[in-house]
Protein backbone atom coordinates (compact mmCIF):
# COMPACT_ATOMS: atom_id res chain seq x y z
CA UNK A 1 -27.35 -21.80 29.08
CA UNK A 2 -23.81 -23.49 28.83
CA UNK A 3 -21.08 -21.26 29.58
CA UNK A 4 -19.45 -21.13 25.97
CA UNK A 5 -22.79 -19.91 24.87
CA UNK A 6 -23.27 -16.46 23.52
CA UNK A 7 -26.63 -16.06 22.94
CA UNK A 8 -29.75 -17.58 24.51
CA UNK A 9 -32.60 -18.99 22.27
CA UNK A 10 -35.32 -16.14 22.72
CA UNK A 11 -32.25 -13.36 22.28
CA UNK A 12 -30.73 -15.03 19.04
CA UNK A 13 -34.30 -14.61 17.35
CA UNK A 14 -34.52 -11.34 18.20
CA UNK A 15 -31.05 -10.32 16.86
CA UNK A 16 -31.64 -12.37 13.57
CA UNK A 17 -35.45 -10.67 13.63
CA UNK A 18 -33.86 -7.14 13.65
CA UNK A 19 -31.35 -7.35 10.96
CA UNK A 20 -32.33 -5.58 7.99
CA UNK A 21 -30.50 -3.36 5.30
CA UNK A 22 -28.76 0.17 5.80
CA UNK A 23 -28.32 2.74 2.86
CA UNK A 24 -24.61 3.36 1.81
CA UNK A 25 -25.14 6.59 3.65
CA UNK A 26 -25.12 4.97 6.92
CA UNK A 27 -22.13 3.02 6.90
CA UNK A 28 -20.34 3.37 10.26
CA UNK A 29 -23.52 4.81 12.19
CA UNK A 30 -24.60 4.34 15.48
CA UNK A 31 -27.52 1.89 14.67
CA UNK A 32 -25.29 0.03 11.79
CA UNK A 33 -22.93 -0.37 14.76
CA UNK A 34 -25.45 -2.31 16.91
CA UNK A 35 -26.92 -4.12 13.97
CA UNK A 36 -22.70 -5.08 13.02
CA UNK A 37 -22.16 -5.94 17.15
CA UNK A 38 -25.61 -8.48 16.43
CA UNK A 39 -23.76 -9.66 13.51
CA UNK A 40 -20.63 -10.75 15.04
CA UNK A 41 -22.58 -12.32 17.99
CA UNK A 42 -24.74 -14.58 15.46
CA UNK A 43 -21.41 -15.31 13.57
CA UNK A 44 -19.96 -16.78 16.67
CA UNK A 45 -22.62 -18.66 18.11
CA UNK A 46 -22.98 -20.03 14.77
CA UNK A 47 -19.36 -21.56 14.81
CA UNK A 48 -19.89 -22.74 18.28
CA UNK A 49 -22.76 -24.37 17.53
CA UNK A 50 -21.66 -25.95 13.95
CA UNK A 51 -17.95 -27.32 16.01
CA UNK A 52 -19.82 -28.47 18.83
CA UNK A 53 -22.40 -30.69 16.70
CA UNK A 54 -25.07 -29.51 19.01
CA UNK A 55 -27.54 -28.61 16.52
CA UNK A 56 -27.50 -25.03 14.53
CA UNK A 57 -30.21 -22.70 15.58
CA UNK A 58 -28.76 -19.59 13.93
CA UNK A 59 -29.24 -21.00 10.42
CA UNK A 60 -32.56 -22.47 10.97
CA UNK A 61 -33.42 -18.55 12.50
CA UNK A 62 -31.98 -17.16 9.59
CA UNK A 63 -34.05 -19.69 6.95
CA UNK A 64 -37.11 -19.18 9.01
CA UNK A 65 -37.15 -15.51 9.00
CA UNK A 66 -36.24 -14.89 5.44
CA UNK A 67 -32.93 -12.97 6.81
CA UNK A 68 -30.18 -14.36 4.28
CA UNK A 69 -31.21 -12.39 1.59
CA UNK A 70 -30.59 -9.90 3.86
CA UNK A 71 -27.27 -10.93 4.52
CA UNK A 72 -26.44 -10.73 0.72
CA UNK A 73 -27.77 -7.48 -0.11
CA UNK A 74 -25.36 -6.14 3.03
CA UNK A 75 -22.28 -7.94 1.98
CA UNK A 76 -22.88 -6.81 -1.06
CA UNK A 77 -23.05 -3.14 0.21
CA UNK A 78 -20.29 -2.82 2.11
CA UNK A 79 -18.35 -4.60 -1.09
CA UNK A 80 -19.50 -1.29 -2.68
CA UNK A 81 -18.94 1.29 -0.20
CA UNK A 82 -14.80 -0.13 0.05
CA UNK A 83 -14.71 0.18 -3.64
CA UNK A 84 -16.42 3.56 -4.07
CA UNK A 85 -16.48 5.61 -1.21
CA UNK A 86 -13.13 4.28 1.02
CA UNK A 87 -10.91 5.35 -1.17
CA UNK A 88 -12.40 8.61 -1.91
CA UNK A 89 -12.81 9.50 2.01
CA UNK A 90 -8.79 9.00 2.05
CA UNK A 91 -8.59 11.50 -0.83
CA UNK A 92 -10.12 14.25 0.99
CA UNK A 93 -8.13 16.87 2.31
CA UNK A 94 -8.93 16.95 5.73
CA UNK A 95 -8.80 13.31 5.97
CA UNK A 96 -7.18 13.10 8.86
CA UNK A 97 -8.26 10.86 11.59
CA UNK A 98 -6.71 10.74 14.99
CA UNK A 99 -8.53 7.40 15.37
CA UNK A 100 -8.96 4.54 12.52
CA UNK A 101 -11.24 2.08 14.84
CA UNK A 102 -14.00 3.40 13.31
CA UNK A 103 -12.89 2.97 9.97
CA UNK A 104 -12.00 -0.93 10.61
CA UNK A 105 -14.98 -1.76 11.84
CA UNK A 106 -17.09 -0.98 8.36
CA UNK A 107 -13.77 -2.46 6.71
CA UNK A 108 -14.25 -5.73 8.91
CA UNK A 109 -18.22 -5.95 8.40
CA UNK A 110 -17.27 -7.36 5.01
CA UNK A 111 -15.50 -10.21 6.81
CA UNK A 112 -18.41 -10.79 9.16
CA UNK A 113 -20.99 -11.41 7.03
CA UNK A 114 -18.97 -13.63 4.70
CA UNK A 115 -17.52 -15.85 7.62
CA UNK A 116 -21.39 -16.54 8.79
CA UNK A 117 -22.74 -16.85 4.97
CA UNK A 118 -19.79 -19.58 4.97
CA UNK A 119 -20.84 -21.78 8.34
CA UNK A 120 -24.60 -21.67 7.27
CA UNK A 121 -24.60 -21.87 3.63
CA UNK A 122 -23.25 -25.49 4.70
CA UNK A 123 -27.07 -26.50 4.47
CA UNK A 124 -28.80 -26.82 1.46
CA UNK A 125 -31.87 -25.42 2.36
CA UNK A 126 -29.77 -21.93 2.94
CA UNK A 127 -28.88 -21.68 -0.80
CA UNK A 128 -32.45 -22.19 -1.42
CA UNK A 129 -34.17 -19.29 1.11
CA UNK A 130 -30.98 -17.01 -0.82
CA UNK A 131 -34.10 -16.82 -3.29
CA UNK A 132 -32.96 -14.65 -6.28
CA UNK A 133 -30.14 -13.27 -4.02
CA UNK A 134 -28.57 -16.08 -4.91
CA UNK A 135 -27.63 -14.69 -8.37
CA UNK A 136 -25.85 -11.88 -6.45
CA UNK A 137 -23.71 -13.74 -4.36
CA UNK A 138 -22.69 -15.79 -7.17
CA UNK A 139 -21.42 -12.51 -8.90
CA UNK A 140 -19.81 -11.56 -5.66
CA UNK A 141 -17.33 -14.58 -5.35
CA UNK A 142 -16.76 -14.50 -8.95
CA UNK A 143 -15.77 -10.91 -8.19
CA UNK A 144 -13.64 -12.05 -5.10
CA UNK A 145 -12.00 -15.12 -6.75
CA UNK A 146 -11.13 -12.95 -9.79
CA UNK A 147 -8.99 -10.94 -7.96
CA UNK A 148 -7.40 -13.63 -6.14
CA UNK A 149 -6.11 -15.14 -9.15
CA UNK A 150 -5.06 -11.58 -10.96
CA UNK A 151 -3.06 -10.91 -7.50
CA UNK A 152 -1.55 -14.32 -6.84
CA UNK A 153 1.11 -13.17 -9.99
CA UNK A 154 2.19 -10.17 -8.06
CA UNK A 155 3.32 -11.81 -4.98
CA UNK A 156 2.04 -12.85 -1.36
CA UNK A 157 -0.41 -11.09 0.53
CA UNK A 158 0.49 -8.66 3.02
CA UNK A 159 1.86 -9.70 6.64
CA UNK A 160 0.85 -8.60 9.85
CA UNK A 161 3.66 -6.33 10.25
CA UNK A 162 5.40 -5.91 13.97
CA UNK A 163 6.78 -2.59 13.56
CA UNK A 164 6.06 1.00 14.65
CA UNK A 165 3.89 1.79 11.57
CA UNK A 166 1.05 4.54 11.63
CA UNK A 167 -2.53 3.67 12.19
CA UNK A 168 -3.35 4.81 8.64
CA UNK A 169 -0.42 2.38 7.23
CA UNK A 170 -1.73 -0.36 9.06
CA UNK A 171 -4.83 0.15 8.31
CA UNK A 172 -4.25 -0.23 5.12
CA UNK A 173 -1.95 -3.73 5.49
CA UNK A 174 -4.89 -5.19 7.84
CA UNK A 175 -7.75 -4.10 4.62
CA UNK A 176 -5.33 -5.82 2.02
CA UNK A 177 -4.88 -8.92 4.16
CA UNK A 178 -8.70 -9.12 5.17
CA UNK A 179 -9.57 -8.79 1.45
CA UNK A 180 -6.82 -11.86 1.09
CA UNK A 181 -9.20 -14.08 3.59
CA UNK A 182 -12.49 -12.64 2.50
CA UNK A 183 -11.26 -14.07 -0.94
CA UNK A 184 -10.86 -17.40 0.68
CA UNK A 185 -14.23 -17.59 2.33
CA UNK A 186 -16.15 -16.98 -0.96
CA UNK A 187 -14.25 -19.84 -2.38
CA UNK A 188 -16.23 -21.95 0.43
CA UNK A 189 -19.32 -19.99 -0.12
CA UNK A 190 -19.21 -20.78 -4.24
CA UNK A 191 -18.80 -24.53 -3.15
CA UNK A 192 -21.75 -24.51 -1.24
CA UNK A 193 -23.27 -23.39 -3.69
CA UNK A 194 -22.46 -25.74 -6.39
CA UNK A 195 -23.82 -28.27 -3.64
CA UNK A 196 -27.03 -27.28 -4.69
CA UNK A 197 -26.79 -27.03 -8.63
CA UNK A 198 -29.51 -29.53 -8.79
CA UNK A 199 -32.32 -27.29 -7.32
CA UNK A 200 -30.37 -23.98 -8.64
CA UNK A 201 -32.65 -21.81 -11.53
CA UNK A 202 -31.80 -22.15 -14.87
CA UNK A 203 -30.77 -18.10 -14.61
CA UNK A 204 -28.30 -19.01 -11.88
CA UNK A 205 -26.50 -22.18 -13.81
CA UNK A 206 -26.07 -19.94 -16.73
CA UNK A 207 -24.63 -17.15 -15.01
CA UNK A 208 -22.18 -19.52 -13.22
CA UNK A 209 -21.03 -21.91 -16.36
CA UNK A 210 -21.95 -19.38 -19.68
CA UNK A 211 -21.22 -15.85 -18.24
CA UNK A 212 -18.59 -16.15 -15.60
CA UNK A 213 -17.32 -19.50 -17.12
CA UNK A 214 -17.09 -21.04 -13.32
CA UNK A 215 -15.01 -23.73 -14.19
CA UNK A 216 -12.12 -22.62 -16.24
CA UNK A 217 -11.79 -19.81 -13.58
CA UNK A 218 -11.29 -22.80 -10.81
CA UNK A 219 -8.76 -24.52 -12.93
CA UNK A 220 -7.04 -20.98 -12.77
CA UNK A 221 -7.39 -21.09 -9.08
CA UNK A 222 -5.62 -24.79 -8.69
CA UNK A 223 -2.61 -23.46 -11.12
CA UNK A 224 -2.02 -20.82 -9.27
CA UNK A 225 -3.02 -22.16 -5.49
CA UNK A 226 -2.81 -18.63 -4.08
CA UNK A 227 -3.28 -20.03 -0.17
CA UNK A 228 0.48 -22.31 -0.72
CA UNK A 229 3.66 -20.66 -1.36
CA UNK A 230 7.52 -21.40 -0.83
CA UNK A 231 9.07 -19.65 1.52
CA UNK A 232 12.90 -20.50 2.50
CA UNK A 233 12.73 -23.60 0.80
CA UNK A 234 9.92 -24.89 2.91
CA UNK A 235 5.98 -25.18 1.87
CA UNK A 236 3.36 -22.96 3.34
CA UNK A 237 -0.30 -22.47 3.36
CA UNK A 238 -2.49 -20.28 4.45
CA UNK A 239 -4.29 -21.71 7.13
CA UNK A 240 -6.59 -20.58 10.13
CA UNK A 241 -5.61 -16.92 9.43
CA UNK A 242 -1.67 -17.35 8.85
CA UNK A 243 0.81 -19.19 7.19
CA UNK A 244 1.83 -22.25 8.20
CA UNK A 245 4.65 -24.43 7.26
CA UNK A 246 3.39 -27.89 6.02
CA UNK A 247 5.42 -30.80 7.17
CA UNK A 248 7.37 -33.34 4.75
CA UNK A 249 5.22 -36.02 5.79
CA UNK A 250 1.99 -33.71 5.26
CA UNK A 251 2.56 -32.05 1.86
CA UNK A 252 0.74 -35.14 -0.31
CA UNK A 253 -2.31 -33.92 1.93
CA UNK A 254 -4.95 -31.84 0.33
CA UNK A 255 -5.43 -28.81 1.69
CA UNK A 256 -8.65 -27.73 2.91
CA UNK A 257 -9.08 -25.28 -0.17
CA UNK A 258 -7.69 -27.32 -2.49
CA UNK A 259 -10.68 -29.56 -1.47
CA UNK A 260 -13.23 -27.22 -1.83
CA UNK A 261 -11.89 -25.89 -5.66
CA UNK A 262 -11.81 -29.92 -6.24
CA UNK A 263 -16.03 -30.59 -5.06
CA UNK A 264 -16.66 -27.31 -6.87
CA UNK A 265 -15.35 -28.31 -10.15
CA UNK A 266 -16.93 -32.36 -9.36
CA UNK A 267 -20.30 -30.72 -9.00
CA UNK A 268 -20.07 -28.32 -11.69
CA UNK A 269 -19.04 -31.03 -14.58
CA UNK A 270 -20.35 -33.81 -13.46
CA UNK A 271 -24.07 -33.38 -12.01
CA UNK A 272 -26.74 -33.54 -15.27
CA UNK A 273 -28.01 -30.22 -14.97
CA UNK A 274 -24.62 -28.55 -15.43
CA UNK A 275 -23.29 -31.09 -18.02
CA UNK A 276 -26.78 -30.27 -20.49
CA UNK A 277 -26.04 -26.59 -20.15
CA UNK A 278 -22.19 -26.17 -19.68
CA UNK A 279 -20.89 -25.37 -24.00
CA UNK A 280 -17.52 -27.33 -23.91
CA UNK A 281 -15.34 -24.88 -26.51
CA UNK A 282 -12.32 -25.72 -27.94
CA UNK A 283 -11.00 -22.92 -24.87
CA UNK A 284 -12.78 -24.95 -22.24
CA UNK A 285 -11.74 -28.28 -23.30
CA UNK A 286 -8.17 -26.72 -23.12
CA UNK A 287 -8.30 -25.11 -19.49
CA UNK A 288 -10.30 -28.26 -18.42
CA UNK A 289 -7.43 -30.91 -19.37
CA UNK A 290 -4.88 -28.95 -17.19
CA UNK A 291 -6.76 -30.89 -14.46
CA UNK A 292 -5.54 -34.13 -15.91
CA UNK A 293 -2.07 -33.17 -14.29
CA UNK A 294 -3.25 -32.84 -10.93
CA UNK A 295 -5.47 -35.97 -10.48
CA UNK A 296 -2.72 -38.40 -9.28
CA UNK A 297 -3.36 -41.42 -7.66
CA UNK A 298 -3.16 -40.18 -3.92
CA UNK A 299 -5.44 -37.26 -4.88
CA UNK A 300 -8.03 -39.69 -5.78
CA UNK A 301 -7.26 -41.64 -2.49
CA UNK A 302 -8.21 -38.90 -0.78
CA UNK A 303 -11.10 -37.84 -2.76
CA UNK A 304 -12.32 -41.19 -4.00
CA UNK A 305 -15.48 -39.37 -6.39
CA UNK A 306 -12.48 -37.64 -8.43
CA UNK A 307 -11.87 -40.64 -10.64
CA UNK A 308 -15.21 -39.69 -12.02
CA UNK A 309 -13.62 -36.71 -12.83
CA UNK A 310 -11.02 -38.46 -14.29
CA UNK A 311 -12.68 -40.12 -16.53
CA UNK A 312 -14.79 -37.49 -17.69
CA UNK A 313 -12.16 -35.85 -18.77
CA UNK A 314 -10.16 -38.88 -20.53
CA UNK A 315 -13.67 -38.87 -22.57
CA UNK A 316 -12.92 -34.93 -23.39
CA UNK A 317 -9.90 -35.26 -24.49
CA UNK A 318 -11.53 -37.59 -27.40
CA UNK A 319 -14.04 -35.62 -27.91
CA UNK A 320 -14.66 -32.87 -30.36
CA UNK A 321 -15.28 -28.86 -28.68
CA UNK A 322 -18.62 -27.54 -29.38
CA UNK A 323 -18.97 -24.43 -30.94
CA UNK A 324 -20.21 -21.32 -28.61
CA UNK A 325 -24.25 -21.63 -28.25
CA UNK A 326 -26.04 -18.78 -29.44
CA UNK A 327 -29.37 -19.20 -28.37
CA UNK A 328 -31.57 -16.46 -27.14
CA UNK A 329 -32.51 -17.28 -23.40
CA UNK A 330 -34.19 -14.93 -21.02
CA UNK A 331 -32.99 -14.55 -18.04
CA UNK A 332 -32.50 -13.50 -14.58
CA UNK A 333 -29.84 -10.77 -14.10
CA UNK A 334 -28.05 -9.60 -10.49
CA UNK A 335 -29.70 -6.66 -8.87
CA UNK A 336 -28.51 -5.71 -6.00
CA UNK A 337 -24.84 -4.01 -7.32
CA UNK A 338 -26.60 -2.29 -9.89
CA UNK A 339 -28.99 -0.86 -7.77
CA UNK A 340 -27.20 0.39 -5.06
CA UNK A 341 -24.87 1.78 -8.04
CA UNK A 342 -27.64 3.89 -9.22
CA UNK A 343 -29.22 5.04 -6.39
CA UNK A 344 -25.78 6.47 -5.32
CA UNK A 345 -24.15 7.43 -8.59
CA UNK A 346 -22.29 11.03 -8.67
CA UNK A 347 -23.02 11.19 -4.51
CA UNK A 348 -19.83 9.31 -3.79
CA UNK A 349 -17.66 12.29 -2.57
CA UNK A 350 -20.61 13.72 -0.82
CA UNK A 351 -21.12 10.65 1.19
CA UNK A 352 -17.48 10.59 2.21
CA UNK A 353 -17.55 13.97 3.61
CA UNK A 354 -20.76 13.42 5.07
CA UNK A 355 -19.35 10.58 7.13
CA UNK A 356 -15.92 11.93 7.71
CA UNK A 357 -17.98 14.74 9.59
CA UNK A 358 -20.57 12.74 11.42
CA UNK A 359 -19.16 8.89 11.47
CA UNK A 360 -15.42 9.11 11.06
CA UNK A 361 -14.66 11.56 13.57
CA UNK A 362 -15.50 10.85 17.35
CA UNK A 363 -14.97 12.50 20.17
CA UNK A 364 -12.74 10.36 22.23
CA UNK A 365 -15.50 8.93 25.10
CA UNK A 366 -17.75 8.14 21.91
CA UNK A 367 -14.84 6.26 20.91
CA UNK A 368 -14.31 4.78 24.37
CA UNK A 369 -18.21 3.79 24.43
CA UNK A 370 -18.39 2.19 21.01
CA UNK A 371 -14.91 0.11 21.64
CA UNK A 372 -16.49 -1.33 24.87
CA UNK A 373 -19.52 -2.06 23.49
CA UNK A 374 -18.17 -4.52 20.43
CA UNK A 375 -14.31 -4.63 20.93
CA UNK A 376 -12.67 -7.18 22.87
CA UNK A 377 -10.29 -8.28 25.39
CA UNK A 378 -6.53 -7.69 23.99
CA UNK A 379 -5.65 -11.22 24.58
CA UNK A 380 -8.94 -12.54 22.48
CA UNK A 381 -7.20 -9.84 18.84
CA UNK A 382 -3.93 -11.55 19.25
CA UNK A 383 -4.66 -15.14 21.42
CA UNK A 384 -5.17 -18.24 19.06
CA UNK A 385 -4.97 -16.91 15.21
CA UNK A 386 -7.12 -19.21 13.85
CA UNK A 387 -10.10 -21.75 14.52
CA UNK A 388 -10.45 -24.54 11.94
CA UNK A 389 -13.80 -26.05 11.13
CA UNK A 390 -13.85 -30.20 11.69
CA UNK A 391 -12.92 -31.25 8.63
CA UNK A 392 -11.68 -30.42 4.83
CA UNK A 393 -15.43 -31.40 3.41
CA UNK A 394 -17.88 -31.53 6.23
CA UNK A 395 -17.68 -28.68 8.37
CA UNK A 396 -16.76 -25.13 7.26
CA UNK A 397 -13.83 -23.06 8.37
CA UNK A 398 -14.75 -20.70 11.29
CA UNK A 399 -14.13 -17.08 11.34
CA UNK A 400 -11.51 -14.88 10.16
CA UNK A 401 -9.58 -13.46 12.78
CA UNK A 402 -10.12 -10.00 13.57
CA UNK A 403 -6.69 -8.19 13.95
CA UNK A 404 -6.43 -5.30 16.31
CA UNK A 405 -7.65 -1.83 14.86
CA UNK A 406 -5.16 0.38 14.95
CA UNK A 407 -4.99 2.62 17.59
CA UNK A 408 -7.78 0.50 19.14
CA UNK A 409 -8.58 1.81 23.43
CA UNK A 410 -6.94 -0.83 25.48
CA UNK A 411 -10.18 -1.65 27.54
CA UNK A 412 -12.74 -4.50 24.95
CA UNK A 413 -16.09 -5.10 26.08
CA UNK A 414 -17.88 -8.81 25.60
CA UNK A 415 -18.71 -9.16 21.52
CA UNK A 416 -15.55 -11.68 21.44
CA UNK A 417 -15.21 -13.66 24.71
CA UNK A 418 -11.74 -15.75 25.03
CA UNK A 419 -13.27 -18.30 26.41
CA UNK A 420 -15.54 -19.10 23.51
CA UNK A 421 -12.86 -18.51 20.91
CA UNK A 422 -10.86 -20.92 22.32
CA UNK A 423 -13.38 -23.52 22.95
CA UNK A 424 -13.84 -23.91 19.21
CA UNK A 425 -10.26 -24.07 18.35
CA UNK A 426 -9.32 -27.73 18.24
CA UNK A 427 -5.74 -27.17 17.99
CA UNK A 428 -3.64 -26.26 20.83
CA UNK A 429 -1.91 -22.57 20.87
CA UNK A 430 1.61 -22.68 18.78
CA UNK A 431 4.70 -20.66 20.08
CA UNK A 432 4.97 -17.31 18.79
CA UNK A 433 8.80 -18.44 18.46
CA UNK A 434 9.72 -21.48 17.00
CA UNK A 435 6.12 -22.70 16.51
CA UNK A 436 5.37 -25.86 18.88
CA UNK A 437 2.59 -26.58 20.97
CA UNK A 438 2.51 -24.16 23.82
CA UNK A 439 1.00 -24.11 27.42
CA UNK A 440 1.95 -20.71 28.73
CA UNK A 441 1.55 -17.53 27.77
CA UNK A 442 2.89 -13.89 28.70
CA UNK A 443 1.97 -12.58 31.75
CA UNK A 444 1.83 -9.24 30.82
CA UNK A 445 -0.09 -8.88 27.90
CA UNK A 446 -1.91 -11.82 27.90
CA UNK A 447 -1.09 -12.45 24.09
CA UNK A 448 1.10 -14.10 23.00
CA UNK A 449 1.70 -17.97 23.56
CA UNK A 450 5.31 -19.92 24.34
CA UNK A 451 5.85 -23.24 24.86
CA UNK A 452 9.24 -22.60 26.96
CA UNK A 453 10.55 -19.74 28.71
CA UNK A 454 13.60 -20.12 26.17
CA UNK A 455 11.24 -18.96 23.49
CA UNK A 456 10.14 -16.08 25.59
CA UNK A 457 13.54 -14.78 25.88
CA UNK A 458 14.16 -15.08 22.51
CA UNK A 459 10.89 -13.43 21.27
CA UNK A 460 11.29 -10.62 23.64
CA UNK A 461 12.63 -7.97 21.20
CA UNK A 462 9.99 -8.50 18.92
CA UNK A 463 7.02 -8.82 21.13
CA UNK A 464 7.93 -6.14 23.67
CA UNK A 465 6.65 -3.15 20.53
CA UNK A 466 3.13 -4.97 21.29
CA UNK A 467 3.53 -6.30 25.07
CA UNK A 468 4.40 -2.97 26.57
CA UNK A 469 1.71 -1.12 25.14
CA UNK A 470 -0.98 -3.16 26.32
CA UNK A 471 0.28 -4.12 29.27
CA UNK A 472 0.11 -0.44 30.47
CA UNK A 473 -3.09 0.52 28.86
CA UNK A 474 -4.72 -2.50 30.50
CA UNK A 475 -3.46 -0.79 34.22
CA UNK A 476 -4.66 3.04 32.87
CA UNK A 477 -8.35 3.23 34.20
């Protein structure tokens, strides 16, 4: 066993042998804890195993057990239990925790599942052991990318915030900008995906080009690009779990996402089994000629296959719309959302106050036990931000940070181990200060990175609301 590795062969089969589905009811419980703890362990051996090109046992595990499925119908669950019973539970009177870990850990399971979904749906044969799940997950990043585009008019997503805030507050800034990067990862998800249109049912295609109209939603996405934005005169994107300021010389480079939106829309148009089923409307033809504006020459130097794209849509722009089809197909619908919906309509409130009872309110050594048993070290919540897959097209993005719950015990046990997040990071640490490559990092905390002590000193006043802190829980014993 190498030392970056997580999981041995035998105890990654039993983890991905043991996962199975929990009722809305048990959200937050002591056995959805273990199964989340397994969860986060197969998502980062997964990563390690994808960036280090060493073969990827954790997908072929998952395929071979019939366990994505799985996967679905609990992303899908804990979708529904943030929508319908979160914001009831903070309704409630005696809603007041003295402790939110709890809380962040069913808000984070979303962001789990999604980031391994991502780094195995990679593989074709994935999509195709999603079975009829597949339909599902489809209606889950329409869902997601929806509401990326409806909140990319009404400003940036949140920041990590710095200041004295209370847990609850936080809380709530850490859910808005997880939901941000959960939004991101179905984009990569969707692509996938579309990777596979050819083998896709005929149930799935039209609920991807007729119902949810795929690809006039992804020209939305390119017009709006909510992962770049201008800040101080100076381009950013959303990168690696933060912002990131793109150099002169660098902003002619797709981004990553840009990349995926692009082989989404390639596959979706252009593959035979799309084109014979995809009802080009005079509304379609409209949205889809916006594209016409972006393809410049250096795009298509970069993504030689888009002049196909280019000319497919010259040819549009000749051609006559067709009017809406109104044939009478049978079809496949979703099941999972509507299920759990009626299994659980009208027992909303009851759930929450169930749970605020027996889930959402530990005694402080339960809390102590369940932080050491999945948290992790302070320096692995706030060392490197973000690990980037190898590649725009080949290899996926890795996982989506997990920012320190508030009010989190200062003592993390071994779910997220340091040295394997760092191993899969290929980019050196940046200074918390002024942004360069940096070597050292504070002594105290273990936390944040500099690259001089200049920077240090000048970052002091900031850092010092989250050095101090942690710096003297890690002596309390």
């Amino acid at each position: 066993m190498s030392d970056l590795e997580l999981l041995l062969p035998g105890e990654a089969d039993m983890l991905v042998r043991g996962l199975r589905s929990f009722p809305l009811l048990e959200m937050g419980s002591g056995r959805w804890n273990q199964q989340h703890e397994h969860l986060e362990k197969l998502n980062m051996q997964a990563i390690l195993d994808a960036t280090a090109s060493q073969g990827e046992p954790i997908q072929e595990l998952l395929v071979t057990h019939g366990k994505i499925p799985t996967l679905v119908g609990e992303l899908i669950a804990v979708e529904m239990w943030k929508q319908k019973v979160f914001p009831v539970l903070c309704k409630l009177e005696d809603f007041k925790p003295q402790n939110t870990f709890p809380i962040y850990m069913v808000l984070h399971h979303e962001a789990s599942i999604i980031n391994l979904l991502e780094t195995v749906f990679f593989h074709k044969e994935v999509c195709e052991s999603a079975e009829d799940t597949v339909l599902d997950l489809v209606d889950y990043c329409h869902r997601k990318l929806t509401l990326l585009v409806a909140q990319s008019g009404r400003g940036e997503p949140p920041e990590e915030e710095a200041e004295d805030v209370s847990p609850m507050k936080e809380l709530q800034t850490q859910a808005e900008l997880m939901e941000f990067e959960i939004a991101l990862k179905a984009l990569s998800v969707l692509r996938y995906v579309t990777d596979c249109v050819d083998s896709l049912s005929l149930s799935t295609l039209s609920r991807m080009l007729s119902t949810h109209n795929l690809p006039c939603l992804l020209v939305e996405l390119l017009e709006h690009s909510p992962w770049s934005r201008r800040e101080g005169g100076k381009l950013q994107q959303f990168e690696g779990g933060r912002w990131q300021t793109v150099a002169p010389s660098e902003q002619q480079k797709m981004s990553k996402l840009d990349g995926q939106v692009w082989i989404a829309l390639y596959n979706l148009l252009l593959s035979p089994e799309a084109r014979a089923r995809y009802c080009l409307t005079s509304f379609a033809k409209g949205q889809l000629l916006k594209l016409q504006a972006f393809l410049t020459d250096t795009l298509i130097d970069q993504l030689p296959h888009l002049a196909d794209l280019q000319g497919f849509l010259a040819h549009l722009a000749l051609a006559e719309p067709q009017p809406p089809k109104k044939d009478l197909v049978f079809e496949q619908i979703p099941e999972i959302w509507e299920r759990l919906e009626r299994e659980n309509k009208g027992k909303w409130k009851a759930m929450a106050k169930h749970q605020l009872q027996h889930v959402f309110s530990p005694s402080e050594q339960d809390l102590r036990l369940q932080a050491q048993r999945w948290g992790c070290r302070a320096a692995a919540w706030e060392g490197r931000r973000g690990m980037e897959g190898v590649g725009v097209l080949l290899c996926p993005p890795t996982t989506i940070r997990p920012a320190r719950p508030p009010d989190a015990p200062p003592r993390w046990a071994e779910t997220y181990r340091l040295d394997v997040l760092e191993a899969v990071a290929p980019e050196r640490p940046r200074c918390a200060y002024c942004s360069a490559e940096a070597s050292k990092r504070c002594s105290r905390c273990q936390n944040e990175w500099y690259c001089c002590r200049e920077c240090q000193v000048k970052h002091w006043e900031k850092h010092r609301k989250a050095c101090l802190p942690v710096a003297q829980g890690g002596r309390v014993k």
